[in-house]
C-alpha atoms as a PDB file:
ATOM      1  CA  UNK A   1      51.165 -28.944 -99.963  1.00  0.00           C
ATOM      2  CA  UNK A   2      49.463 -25.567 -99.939  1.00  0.00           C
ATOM      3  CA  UNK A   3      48.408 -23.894 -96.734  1.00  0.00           C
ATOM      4  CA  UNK A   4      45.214 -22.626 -96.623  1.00  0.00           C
ATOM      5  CA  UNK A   5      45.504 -19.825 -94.363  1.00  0.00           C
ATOM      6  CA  UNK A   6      48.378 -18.430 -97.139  1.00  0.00           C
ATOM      7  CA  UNK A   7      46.798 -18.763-100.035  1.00  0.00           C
ATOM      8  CA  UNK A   8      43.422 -17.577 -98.861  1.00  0.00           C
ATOM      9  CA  UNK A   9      45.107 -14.367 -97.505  1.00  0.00           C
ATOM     10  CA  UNK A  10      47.261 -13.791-100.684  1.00  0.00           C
ATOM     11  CA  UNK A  11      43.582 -14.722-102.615  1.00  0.00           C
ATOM     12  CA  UNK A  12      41.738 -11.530-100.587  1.00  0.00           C
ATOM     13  CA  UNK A  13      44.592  -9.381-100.857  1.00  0.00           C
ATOM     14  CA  UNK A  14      44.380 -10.048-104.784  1.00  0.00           C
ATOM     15  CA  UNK A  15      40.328  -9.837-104.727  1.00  0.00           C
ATOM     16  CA  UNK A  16      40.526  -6.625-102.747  1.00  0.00           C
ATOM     17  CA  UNK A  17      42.955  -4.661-104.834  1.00  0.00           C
ATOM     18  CA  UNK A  18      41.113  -6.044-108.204  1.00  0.00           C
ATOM     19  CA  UNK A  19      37.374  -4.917-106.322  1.00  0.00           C
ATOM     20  CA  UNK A  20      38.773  -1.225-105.371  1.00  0.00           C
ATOM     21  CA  UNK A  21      40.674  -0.606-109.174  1.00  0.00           C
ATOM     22  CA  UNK A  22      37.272  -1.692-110.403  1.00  0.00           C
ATOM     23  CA  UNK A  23      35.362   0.645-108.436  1.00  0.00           C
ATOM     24  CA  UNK A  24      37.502   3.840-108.965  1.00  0.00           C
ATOM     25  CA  UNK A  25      37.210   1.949-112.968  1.00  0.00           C
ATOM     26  CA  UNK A  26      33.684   3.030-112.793  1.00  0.00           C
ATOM     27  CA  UNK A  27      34.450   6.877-112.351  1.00  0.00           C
ATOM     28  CA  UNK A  28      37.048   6.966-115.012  1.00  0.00           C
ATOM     29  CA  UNK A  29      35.702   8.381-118.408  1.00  0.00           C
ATOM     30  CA  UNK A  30      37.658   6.346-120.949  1.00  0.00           C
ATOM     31  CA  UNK A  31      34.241   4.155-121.408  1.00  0.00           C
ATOM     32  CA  UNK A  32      31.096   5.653-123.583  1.00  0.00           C
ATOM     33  CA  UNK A  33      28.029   6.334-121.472  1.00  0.00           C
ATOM     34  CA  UNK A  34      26.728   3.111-122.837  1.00  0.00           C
ATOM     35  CA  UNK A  35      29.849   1.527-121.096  1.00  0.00           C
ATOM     36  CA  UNK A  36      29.900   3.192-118.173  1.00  0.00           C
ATOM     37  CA  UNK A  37      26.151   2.222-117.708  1.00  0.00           C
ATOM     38  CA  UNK A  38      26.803  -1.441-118.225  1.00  0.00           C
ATOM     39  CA  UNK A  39      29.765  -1.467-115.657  1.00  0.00           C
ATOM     40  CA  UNK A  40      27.103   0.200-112.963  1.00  0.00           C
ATOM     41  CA  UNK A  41      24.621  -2.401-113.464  1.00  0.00           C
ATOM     42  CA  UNK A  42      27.186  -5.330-113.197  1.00  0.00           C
ATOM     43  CA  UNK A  43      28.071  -4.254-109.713  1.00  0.00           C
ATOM     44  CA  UNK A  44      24.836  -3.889-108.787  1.00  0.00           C
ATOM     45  CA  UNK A  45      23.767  -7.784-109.288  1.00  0.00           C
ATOM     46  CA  UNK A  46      25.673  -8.087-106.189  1.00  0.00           C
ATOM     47  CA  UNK A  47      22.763  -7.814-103.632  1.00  0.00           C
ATOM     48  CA  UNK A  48      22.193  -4.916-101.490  1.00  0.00           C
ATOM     49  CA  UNK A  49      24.674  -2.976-103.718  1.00  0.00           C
ATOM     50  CA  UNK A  50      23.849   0.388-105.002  1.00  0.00           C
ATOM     51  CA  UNK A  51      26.472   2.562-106.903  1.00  0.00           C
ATOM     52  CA  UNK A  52      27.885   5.546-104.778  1.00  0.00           C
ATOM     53  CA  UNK A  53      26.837   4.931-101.556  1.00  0.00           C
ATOM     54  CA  UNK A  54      30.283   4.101 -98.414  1.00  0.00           C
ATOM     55  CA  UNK A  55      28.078   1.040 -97.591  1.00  0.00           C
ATOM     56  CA  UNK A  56      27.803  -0.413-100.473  1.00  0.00           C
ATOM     57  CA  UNK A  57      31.442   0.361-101.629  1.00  0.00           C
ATOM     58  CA  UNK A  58      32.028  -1.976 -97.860  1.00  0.00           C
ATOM     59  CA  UNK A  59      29.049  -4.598 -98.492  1.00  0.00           C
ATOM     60  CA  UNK A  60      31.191  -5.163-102.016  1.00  0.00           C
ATOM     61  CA  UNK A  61      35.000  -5.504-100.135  1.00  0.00           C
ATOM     62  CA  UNK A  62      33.045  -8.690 -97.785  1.00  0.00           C
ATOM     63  CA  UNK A  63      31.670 -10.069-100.891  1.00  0.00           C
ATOM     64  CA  UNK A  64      34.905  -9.940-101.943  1.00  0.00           C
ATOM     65  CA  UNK A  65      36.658 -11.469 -99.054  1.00  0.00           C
ATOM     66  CA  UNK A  66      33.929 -14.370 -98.290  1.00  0.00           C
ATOM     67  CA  UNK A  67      34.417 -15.469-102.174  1.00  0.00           C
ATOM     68  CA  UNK A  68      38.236 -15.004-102.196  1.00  0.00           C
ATOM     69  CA  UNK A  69      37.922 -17.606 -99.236  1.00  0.00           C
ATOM     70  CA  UNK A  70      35.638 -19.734-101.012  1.00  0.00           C
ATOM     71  CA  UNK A  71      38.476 -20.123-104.010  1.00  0.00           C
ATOM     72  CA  UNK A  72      41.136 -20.255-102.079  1.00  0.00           C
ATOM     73  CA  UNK A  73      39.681 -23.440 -99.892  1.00  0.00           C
ATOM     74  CA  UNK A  74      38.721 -24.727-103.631  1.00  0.00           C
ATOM     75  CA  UNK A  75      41.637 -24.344-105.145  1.00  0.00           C
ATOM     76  CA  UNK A  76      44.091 -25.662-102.035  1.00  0.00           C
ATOM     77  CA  UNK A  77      41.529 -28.505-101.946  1.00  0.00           C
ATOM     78  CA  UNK A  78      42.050 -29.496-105.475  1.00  0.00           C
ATOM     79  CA  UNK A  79      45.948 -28.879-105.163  1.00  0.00           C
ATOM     80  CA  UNK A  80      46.704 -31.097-102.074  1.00  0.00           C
ATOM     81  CA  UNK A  81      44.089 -33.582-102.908  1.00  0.00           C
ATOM     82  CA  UNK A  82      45.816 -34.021-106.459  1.00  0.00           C
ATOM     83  CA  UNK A  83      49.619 -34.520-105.251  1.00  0.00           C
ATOM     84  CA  UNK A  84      51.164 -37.771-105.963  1.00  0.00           C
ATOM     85  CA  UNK A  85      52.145 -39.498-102.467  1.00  0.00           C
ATOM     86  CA  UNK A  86      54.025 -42.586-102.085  1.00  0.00           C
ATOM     87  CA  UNK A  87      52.133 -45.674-100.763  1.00  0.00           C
ATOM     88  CA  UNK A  88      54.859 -47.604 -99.212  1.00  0.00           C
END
Protein backbone atom coordinates (compact mmCIF):
# COMPACT_ATOMS: atom_id res chain seq x y z
CA UNK A 1 0.00 0.00 0.00
CA UNK A 2 1.12 3.53 -0.78
CA UNK A 3 0.79 6.32 1.72
CA UNK A 4 -0.59 9.26 0.60
CA UNK A 5 1.00 11.77 2.65
CA UNK A 6 4.59 10.21 1.03
CA UNK A 7 3.93 10.12 -2.22
CA UNK A 8 2.12 13.42 -2.42
CA UNK A 9 5.17 15.10 -0.73
CA UNK A 10 7.79 13.27 -2.94
CA UNK A 11 5.04 14.33 -6.01
CA UNK A 12 5.47 18.38 -4.97
CA UNK A 13 8.98 18.10 -4.31
CA UNK A 14 9.28 16.62 -8.01
CA UNK A 15 6.59 19.31 -9.43
CA UNK A 16 8.47 22.09 -7.70
CA UNK A 17 11.97 21.42 -8.87
CA UNK A 18 10.52 20.59 -12.60
CA UNK A 19 8.26 24.28 -12.26
CA UNK A 20 11.53 26.37 -11.08
CA UNK A 21 14.15 24.55 -13.96
CA UNK A 22 11.32 25.52 -16.28
CA UNK A 23 11.14 28.98 -15.27
CA UNK A 24 14.93 29.82 -15.17
CA UNK A 25 14.35 27.48 -18.89
CA UNK A 26 12.60 30.51 -20.07
CA UNK A 27 15.65 32.97 -19.60
CA UNK A 28 18.13 30.66 -21.14
CA UNK A 29 18.94 31.55 -24.86
CA UNK A 30 19.49 28.13 -26.40
CA UNK A 31 15.73 28.52 -27.95
CA UNK A 32 15.06 30.95 -31.19
CA UNK A 33 12.91 33.95 -30.38
CA UNK A 34 10.12 32.02 -31.94
CA UNK A 35 10.81 29.43 -29.10
CA UNK A 36 11.31 31.44 -26.45
CA UNK A 37 7.94 33.20 -27.32
CA UNK A 38 6.01 29.98 -27.36
CA UNK A 39 7.47 28.85 -23.90
CA UNK A 40 6.14 32.49 -22.45
CA UNK A 41 2.75 31.99 -23.67
CA UNK A 42 2.48 28.34 -22.32
CA UNK A 43 3.03 29.57 -18.82
CA UNK A 44 0.82 32.11 -19.15
CA UNK A 45 -2.47 29.79 -19.79
CA UNK A 46 -2.06 29.28 -16.20
CA UNK A 47 -4.48 32.01 -14.89
CA UNK A 48 -3.39 35.09 -13.26
CA UNK A 49 0.17 34.33 -14.55
CA UNK A 50 2.18 36.93 -16.23
CA UNK A 51 5.92 36.34 -17.17
CA UNK A 52 8.45 38.25 -14.85
CA UNK A 53 6.57 39.37 -12.20
CA UNK A 54 7.68 37.52 -7.98
CA UNK A 55 3.87 36.89 -7.84
CA UNK A 56 3.35 35.18 -10.54
CA UNK A 57 6.67 33.15 -10.34
CA UNK A 58 4.62 32.16 -6.49
CA UNK A 59 0.90 31.92 -8.01
CA UNK A 60 2.81 29.17 -10.48
CA UNK A 61 4.80 27.09 -7.33
CA UNK A 62 0.73 26.66 -5.67
CA UNK A 63 -0.46 25.62 -8.98
CA UNK A 64 2.12 23.40 -8.80
CA UNK A 65 1.63 22.02 -5.39
CA UNK A 66 -2.42 21.82 -5.50
CA UNK A 67 -1.94 19.60 -8.88
CA UNK A 68 1.04 17.56 -7.54
CA UNK A 69 -1.63 16.71 -4.76
CA UNK A 70 -4.26 16.07 -7.12
CA UNK A 71 -1.87 13.16 -8.86
CA UNK A 72 -0.56 11.97 -6.09
CA UNK A 73 -4.24 11.17 -4.40
CA UNK A 74 -4.93 9.76 -8.15
CA UNK A 75 -2.29 7.79 -8.53
CA UNK A 76 -2.20 6.20 -4.67
CA UNK A 77 -5.94 5.74 -5.36
CA UNK A 78 -5.45 3.69 -8.40
CA UNK A 79 -2.39 1.80 -6.73
CA UNK A 80 -4.08 0.60 -3.46
CA UNK A 81 -7.40 0.17 -5.04
CA UNK A 82 -5.69 -2.24 -7.69
CA UNK A 83 -3.67 -4.62 -5.17
CA UNK A 84 -4.65 -8.15 -5.09
CA UNK A 85 -5.94 -9.02 -1.38
CA UNK A 86 -6.83 -12.33 -0.17
CA UNK A 87 -10.55 -13.03 0.55
CA UNK A 88 -10.33 -15.69 3.09
Amino acid sequence: MLSLKRYGWLCVLGAEIVYVLCVLGGFLPIRSARGLELHHALFETLPGFTWLTFGSFILGAVYMFVFAWIFAWYMVWMHNTSLIQDRK
